[in-house]
C-alpha atoms as a PDB file:
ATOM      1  CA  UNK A   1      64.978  27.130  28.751  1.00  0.00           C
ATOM      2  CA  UNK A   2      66.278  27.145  32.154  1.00  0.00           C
ATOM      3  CA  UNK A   3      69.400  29.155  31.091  1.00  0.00           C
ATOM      4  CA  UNK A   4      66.860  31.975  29.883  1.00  0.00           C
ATOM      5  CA  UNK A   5      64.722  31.439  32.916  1.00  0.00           C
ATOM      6  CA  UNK A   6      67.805  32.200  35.518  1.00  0.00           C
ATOM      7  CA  UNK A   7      68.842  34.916  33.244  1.00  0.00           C
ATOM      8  CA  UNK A   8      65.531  36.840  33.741  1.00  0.00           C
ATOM      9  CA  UNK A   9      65.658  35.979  37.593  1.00  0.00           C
ATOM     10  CA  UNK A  10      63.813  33.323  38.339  1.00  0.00           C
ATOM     11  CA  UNK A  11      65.343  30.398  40.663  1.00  0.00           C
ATOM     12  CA  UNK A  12      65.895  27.688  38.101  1.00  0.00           C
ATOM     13  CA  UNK A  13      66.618  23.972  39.440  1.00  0.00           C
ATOM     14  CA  UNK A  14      67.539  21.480  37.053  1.00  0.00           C
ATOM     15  CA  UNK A  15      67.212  17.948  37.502  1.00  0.00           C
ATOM     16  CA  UNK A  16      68.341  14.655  35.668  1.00  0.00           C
ATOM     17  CA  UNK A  17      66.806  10.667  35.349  1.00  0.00           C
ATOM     18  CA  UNK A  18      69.714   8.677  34.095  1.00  0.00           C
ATOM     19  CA  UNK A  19      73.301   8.581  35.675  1.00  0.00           C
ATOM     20  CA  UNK A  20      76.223  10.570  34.512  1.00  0.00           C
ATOM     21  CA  UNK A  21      77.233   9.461  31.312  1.00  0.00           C
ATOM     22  CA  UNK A  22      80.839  10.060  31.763  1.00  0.00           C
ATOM     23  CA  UNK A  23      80.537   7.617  35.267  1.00  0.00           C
ATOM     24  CA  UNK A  24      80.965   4.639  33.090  1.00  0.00           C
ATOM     25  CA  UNK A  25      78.264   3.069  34.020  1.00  0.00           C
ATOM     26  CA  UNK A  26      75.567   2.610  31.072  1.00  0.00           C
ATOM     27  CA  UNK A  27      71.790   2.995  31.195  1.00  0.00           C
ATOM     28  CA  UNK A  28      69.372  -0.244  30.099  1.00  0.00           C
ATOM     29  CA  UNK A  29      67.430   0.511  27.346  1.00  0.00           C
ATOM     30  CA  UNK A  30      67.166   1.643  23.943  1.00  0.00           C
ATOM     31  CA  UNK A  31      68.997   4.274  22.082  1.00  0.00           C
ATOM     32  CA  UNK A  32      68.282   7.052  20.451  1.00  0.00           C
ATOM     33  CA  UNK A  33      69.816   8.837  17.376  1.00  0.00           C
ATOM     34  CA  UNK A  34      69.416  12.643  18.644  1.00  0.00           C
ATOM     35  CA  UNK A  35      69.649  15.481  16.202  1.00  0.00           C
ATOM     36  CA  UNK A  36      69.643  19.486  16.518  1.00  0.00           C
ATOM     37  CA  UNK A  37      67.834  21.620  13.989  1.00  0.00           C
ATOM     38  CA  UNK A  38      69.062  24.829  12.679  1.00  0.00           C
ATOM     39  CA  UNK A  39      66.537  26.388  15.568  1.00  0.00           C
ATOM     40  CA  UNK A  40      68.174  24.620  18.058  1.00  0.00           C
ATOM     41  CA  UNK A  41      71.607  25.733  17.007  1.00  0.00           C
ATOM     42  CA  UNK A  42      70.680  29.181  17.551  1.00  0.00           C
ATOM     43  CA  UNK A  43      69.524  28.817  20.443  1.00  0.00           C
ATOM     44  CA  UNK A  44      72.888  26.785  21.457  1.00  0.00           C
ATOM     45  CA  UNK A  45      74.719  30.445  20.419  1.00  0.00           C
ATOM     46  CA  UNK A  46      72.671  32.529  22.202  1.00  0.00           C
ATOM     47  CA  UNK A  47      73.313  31.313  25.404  1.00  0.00           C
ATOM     48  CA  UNK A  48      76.862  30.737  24.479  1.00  0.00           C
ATOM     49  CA  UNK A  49      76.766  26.581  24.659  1.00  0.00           C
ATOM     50  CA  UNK A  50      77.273  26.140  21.095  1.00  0.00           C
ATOM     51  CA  UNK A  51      80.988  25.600  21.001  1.00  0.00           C
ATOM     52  CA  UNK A  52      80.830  23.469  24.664  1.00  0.00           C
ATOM     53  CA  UNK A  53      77.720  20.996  22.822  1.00  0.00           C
ATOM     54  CA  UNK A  54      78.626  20.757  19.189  1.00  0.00           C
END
C-alpha cells in the first residue's frame, strides 16, 4: 500500500514494531506461519518486489 501511495504522490512514512530481523537479535513471543495468496503475489509483481520477497 505505501508503495502505491508514494507512487501517486503522497508522502508515505513507514514504520516498524519489532527489531531488524537480520540484527540477530530475536523477538519474545510466538510465531507465526505466514502465507501469500495468489492476490498477494500480484500485487508483489506489480510493484516489482516479487523476485526481492519470494
Amino acid at each position: 500500500m505505501a508503495i502505491y501511495l508514494g507512487r501517486a504522490g503522497y508522502a508515505v512514512e513507514v514504520y516498524e514494531k519489532r527489531d531488524d530481523p537480520r540484527s540477530g537479535a530475536r523477538a519474545a513471543g510466538r510465531s507465526i506461519n505466514l502465507a501469500i495468496s495468489t492476490r498477494g503475489i500480484a500485487s508483489l509483481r506489480e510493484v516489482g518486489l516479487d523476485t526481492e520477497v519470494l
